[in-house]
PDB file of N, CA and C in Angstrom:
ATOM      1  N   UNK A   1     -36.335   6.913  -6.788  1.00  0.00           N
ATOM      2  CA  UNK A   1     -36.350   5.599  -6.205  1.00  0.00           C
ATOM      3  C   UNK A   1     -37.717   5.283  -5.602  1.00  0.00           C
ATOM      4  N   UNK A   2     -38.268   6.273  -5.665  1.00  0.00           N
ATOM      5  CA  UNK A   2     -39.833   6.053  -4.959  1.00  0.00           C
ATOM      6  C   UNK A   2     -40.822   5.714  -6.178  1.00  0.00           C
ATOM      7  N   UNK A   3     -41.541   4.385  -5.655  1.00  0.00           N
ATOM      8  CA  UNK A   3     -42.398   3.995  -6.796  1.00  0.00           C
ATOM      9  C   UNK A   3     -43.682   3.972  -6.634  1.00  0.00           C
ATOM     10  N   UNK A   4     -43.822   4.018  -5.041  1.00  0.00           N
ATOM     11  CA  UNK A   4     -45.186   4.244  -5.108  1.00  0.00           C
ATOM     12  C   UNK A   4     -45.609   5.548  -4.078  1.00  0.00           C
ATOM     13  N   UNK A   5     -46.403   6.272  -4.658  1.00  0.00           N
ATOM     14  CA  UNK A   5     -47.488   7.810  -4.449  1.00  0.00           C
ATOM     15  C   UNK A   5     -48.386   7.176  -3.048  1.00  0.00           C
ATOM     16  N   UNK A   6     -48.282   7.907  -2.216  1.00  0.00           N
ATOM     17  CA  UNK A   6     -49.240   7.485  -1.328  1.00  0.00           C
ATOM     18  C   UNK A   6     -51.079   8.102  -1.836  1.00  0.00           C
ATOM     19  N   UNK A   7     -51.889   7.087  -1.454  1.00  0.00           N
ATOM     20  CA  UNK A   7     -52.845   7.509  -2.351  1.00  0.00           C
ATOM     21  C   UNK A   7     -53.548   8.904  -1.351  1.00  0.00           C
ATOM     22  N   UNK A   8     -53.398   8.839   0.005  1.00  0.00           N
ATOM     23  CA  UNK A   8     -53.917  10.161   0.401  1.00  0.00           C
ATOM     24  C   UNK A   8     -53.146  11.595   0.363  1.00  0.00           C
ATOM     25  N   UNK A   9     -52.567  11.393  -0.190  1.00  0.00           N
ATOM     26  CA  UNK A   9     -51.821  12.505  -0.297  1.00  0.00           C
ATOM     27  C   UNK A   9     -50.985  12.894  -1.586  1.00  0.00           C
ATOM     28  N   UNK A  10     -51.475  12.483  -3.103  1.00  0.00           N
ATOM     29  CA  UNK A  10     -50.771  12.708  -4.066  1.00  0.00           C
ATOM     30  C   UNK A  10     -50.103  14.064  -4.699  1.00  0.00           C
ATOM     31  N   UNK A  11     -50.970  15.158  -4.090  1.00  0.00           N
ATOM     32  CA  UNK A  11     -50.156  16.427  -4.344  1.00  0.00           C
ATOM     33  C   UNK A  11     -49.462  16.640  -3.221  1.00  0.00           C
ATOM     34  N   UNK A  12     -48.321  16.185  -2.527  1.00  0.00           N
ATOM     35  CA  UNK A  12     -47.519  16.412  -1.576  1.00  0.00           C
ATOM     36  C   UNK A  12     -46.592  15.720  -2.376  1.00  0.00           C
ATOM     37  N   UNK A  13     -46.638  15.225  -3.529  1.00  0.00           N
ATOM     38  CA  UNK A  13     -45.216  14.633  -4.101  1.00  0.00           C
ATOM     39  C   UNK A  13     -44.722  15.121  -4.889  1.00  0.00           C
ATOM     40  N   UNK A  14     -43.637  15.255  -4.984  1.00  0.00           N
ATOM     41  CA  UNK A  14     -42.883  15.807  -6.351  1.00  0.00           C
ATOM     42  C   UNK A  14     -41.517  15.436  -6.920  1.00  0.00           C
ATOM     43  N   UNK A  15     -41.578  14.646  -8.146  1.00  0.00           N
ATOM     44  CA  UNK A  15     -41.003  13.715  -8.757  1.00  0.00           C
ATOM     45  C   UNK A  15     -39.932  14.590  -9.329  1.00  0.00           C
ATOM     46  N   UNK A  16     -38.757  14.259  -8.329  1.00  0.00           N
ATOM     47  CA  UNK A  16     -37.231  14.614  -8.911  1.00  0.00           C
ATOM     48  C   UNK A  16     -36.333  13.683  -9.199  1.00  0.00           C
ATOM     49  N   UNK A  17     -35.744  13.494 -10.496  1.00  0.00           N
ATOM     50  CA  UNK A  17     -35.009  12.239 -10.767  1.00  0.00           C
ATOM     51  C   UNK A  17     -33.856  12.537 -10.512  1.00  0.00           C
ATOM     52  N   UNK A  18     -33.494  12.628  -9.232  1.00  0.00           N
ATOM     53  CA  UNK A  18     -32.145  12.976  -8.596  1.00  0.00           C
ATOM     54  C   UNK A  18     -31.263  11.951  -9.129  1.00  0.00           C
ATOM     55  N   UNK A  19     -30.950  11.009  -8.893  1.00  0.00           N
ATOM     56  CA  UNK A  19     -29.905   9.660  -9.195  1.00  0.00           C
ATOM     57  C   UNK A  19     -30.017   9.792 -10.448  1.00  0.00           C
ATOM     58  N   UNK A  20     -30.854   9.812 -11.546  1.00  0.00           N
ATOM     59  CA  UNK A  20     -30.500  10.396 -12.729  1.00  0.00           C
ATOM     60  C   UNK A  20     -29.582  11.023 -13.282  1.00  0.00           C
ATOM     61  N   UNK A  21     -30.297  12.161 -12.677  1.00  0.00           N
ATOM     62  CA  UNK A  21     -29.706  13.538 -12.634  1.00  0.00           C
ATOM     63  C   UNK A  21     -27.722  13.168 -12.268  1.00  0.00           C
ATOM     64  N   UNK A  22     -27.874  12.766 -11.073  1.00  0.00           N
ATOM     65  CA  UNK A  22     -26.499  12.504 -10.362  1.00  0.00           C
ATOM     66  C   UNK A  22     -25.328  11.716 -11.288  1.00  0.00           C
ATOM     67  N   UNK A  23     -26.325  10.503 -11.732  1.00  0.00           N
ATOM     68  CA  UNK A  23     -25.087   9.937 -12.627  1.00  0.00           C
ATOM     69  C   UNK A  23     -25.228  10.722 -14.138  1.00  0.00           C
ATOM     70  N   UNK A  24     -26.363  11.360 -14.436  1.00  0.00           N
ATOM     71  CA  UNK A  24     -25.769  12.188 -15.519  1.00  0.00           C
ATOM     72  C   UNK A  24     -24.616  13.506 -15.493  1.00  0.00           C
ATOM     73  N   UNK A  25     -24.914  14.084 -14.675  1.00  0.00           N
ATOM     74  CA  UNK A  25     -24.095  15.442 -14.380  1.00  0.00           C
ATOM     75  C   UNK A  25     -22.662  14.852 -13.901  1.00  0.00           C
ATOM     76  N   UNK A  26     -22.671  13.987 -12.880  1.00  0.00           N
ATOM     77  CA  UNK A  26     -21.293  13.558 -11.919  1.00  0.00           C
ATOM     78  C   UNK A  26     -20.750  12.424 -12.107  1.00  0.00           C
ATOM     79  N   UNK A  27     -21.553  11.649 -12.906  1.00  0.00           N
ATOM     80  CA  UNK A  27     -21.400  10.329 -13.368  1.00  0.00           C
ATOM     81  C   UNK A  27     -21.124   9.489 -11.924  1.00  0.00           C
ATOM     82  N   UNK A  28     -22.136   9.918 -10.612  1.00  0.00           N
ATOM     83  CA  UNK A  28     -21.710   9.192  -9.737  1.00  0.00           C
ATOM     84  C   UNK A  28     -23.237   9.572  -8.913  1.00  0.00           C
ATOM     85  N   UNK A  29     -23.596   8.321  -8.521  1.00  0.00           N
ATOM     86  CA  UNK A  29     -25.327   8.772  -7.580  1.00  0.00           C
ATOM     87  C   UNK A  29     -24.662   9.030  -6.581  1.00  0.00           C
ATOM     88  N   UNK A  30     -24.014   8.745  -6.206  1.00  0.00           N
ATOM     89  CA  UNK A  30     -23.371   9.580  -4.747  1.00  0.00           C
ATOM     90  C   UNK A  30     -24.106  11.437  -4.190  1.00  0.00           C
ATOM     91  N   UNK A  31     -24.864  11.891  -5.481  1.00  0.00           N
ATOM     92  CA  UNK A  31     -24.902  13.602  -5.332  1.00  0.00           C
ATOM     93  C   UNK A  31     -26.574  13.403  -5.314  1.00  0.00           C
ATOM     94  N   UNK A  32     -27.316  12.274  -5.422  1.00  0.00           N
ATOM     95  CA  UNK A  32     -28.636  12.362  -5.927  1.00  0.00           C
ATOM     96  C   UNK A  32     -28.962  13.421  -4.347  1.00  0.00           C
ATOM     97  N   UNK A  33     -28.577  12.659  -3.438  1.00  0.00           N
ATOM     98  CA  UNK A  33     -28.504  13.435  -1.683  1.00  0.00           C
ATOM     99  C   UNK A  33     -28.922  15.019  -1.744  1.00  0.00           C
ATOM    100  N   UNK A  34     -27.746  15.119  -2.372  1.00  0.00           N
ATOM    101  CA  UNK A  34     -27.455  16.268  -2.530  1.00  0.00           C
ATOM    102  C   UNK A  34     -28.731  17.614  -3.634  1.00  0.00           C
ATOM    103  N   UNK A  35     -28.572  17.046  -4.553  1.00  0.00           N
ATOM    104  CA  UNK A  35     -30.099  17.136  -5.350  1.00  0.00           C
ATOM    105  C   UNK A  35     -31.137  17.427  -5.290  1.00  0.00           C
ATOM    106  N   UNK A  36     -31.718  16.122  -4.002  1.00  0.00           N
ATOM    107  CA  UNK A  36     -32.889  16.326  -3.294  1.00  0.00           C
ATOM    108  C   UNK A  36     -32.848  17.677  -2.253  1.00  0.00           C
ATOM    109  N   UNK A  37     -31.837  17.921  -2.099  1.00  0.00           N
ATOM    110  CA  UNK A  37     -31.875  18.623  -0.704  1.00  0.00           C
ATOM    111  C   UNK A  37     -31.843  19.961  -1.201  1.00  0.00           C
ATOM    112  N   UNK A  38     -31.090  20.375  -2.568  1.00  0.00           N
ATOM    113  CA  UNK A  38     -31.348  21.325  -3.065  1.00  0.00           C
ATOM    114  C   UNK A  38     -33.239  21.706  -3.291  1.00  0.00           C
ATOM    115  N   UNK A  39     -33.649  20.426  -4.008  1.00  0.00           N
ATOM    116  CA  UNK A  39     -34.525  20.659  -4.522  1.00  0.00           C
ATOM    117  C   UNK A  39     -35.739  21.070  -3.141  1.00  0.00           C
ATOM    118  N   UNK A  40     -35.466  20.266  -1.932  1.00  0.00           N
ATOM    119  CA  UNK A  40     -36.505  20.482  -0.766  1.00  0.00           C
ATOM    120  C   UNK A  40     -36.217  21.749   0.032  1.00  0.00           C
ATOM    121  N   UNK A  41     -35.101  22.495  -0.388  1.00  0.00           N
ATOM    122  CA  UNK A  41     -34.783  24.196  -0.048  1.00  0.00           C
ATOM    123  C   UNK A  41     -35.529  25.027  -0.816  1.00  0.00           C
ATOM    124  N   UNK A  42     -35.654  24.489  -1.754  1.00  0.00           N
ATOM    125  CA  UNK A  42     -36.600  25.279  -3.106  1.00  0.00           C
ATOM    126  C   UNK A  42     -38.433  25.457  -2.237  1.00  0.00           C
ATOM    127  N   UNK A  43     -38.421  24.111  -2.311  1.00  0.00           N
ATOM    128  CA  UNK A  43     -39.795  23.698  -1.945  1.00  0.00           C
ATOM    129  C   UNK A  43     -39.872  24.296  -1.004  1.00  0.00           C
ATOM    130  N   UNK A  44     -39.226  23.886   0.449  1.00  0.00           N
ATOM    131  CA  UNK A  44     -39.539  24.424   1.838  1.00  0.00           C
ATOM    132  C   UNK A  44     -39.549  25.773   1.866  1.00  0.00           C
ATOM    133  N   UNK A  45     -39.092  26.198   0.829  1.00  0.00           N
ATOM    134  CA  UNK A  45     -38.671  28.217   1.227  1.00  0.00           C
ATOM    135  C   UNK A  45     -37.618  28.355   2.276  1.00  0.00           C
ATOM    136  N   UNK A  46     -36.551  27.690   2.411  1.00  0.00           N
ATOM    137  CA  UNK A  46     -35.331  27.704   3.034  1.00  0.00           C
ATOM    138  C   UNK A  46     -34.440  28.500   2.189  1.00  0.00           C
ATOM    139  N   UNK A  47     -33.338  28.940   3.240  1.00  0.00           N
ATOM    140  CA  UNK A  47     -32.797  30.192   2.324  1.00  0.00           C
ATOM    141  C   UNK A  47     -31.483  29.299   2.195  1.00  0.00           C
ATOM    142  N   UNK A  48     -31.252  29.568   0.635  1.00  0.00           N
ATOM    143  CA  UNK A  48     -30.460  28.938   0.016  1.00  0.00           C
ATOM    144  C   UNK A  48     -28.556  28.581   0.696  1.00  0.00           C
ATOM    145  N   UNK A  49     -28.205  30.157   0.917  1.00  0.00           N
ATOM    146  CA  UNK A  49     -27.095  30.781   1.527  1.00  0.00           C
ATOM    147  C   UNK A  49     -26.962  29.672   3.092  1.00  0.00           C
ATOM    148  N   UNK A  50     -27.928  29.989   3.470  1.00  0.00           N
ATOM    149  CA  UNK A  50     -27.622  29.021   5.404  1.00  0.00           C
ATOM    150  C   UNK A  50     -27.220  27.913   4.819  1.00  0.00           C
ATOM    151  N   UNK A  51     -28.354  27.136   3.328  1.00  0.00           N
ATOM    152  CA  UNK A  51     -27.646  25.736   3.694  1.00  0.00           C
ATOM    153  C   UNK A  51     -26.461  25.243   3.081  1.00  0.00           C
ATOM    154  N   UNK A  52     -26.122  26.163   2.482  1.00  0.00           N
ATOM    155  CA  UNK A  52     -24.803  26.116   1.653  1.00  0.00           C
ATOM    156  C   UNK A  52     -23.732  25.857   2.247  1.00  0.00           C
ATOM    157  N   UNK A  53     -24.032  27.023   3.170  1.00  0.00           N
ATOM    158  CA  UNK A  53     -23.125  27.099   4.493  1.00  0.00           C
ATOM    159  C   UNK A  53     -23.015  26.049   5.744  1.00  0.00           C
ATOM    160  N   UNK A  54     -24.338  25.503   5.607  1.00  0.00           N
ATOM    161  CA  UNK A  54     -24.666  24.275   6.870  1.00  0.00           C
ATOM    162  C   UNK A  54     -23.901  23.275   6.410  1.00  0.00           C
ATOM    163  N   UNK A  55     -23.989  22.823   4.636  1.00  0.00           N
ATOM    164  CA  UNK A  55     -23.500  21.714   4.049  1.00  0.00           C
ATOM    165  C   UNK A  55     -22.100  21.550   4.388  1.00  0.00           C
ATOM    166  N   UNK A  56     -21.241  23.136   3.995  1.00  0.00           N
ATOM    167  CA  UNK A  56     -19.572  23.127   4.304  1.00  0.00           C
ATOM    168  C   UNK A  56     -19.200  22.208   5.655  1.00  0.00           C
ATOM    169  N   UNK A  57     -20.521  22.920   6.248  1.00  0.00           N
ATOM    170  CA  UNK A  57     -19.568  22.621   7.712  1.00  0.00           C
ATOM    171  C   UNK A  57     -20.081  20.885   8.204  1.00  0.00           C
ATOM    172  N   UNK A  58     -20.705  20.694   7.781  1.00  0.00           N
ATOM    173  CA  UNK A  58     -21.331  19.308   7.984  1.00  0.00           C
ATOM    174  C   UNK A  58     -20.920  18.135   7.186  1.00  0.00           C
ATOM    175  N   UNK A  59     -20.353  18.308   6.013  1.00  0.00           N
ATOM    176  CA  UNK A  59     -19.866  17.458   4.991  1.00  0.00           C
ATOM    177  C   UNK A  59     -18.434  17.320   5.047  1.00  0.00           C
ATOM    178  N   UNK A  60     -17.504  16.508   4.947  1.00  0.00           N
ATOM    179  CA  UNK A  60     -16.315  16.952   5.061  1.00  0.00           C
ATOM    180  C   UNK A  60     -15.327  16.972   3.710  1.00  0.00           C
ATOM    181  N   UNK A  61     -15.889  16.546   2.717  1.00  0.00           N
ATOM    182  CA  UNK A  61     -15.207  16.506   1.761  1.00  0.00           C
ATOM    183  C   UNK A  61     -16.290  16.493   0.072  1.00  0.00           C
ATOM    184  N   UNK A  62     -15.877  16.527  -0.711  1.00  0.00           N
ATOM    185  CA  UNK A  62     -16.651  16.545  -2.286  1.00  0.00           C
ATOM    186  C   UNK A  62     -17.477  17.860  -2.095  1.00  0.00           C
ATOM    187  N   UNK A  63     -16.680  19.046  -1.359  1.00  0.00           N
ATOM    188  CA  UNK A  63     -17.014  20.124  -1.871  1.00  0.00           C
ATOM    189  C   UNK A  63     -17.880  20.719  -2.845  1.00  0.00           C
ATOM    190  N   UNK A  64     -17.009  20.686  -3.730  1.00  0.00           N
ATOM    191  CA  UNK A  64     -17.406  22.090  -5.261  1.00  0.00           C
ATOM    192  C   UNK A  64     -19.072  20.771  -5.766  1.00  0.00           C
ATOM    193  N   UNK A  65     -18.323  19.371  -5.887  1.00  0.00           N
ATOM    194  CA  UNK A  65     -19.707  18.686  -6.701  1.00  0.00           C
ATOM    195  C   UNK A  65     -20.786  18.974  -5.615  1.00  0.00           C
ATOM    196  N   UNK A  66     -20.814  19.107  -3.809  1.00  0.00           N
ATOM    197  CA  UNK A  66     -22.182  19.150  -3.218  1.00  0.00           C
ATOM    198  C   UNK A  66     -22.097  20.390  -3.551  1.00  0.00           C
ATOM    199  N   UNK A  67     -21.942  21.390  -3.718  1.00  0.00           N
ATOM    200  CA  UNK A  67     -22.258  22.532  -4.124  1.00  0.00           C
ATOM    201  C   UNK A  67     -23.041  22.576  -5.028  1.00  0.00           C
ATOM    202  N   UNK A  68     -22.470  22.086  -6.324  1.00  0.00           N
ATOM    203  CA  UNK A  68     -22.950  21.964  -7.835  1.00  0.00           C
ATOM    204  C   UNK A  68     -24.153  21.286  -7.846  1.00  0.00           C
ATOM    205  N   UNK A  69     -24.427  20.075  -6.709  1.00  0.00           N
ATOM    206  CA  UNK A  69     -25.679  18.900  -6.864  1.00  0.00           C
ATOM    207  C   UNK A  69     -26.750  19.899  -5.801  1.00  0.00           C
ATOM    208  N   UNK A  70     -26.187  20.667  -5.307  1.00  0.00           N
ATOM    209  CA  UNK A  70     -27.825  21.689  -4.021  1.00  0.00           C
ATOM    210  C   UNK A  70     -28.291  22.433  -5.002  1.00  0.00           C
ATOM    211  N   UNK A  71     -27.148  23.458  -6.026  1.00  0.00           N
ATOM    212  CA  UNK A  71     -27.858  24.380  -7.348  1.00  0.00           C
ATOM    213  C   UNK A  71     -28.572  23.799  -7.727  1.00  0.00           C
ATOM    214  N   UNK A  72     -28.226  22.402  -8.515  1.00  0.00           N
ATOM    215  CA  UNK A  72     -28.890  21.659  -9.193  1.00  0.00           C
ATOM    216  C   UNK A  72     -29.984  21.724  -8.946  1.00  0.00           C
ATOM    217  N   UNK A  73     -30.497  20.921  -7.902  1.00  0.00           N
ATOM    218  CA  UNK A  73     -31.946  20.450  -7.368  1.00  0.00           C
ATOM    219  C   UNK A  73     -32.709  21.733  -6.956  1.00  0.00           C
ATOM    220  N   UNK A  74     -31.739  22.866  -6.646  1.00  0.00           N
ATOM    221  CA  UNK A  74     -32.558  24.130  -6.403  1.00  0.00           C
ATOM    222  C   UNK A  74     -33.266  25.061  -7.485  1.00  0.00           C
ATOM    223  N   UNK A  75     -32.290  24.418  -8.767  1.00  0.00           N
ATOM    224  CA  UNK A  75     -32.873  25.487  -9.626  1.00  0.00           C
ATOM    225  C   UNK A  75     -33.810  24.392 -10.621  1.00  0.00           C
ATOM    226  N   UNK A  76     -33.951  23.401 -10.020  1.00  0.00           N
ATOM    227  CA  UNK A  76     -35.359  21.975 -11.502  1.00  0.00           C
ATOM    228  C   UNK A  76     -36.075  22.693 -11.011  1.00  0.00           C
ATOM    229  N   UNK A  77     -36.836  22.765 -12.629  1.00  0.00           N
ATOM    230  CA  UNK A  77     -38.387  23.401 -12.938  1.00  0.00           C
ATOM    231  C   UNK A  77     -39.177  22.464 -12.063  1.00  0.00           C
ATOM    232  N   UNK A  78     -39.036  21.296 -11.628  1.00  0.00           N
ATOM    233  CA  UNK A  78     -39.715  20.626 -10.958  1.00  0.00           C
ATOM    234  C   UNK A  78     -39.970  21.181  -9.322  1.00  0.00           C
ATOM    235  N   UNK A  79     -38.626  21.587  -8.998  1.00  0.00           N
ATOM    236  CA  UNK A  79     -39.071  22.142  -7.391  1.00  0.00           C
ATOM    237  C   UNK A  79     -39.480  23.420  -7.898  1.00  0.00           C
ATOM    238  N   UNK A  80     -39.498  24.516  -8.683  1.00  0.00           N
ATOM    239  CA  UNK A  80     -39.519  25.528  -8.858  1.00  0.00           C
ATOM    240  C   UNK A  80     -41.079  25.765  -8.901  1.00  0.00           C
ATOM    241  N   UNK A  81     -41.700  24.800  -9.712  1.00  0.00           N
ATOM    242  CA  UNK A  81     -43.204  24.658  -9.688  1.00  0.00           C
ATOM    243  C   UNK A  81     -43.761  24.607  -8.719  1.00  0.00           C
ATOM    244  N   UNK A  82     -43.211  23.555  -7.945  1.00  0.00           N
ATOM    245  CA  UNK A  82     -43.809  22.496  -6.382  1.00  0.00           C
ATOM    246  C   UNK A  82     -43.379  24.179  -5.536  1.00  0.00           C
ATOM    247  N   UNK A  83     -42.712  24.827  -5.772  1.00  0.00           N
ATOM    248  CA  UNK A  83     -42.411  25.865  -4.513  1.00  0.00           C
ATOM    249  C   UNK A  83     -43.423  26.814  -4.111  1.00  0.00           C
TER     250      UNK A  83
END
């Protein structure tokens, strides 16, 4: 959803087509959230397990798909690079 790169800082970005992604996999952008957040655990060097666990307890429902949409974004070659 982001269209424009800030010009001082263009390698601090990294282009994940979460909502894509979301209505392709779930057929619902509702998970793009989810996606990103995988994908900025990747990036940040956050350990995967805490936020898995942070998500349960913080989310109250659509389980198994936020599960499925944090893998997701954790395992794109895109954050995997950016990490």
């Amino acid at each position: 959803m982001v269209e424009e790169i800030r010009p001082d800082a263009p390698e601090r970005h990294v282009a994940i087509p979460a909502t894509a992604l979301s209505k392709e996999r779930f057929d619902n952008p509702l998970f793009a959230n989810m996606i990103m957040l995988g994908a900025l655990t990747r990036i940040a060097g956050m350990d995967l397990e805490a936020m898995r666990k942070a998500m349960l307890e913080v989310i109250p429902r659509f389980h198994e798909q936020n599960l499925k949409a944090l893998d997701l974004g954790y395992t794109l070659d895109e954050a995997i690079k950016a990490a």
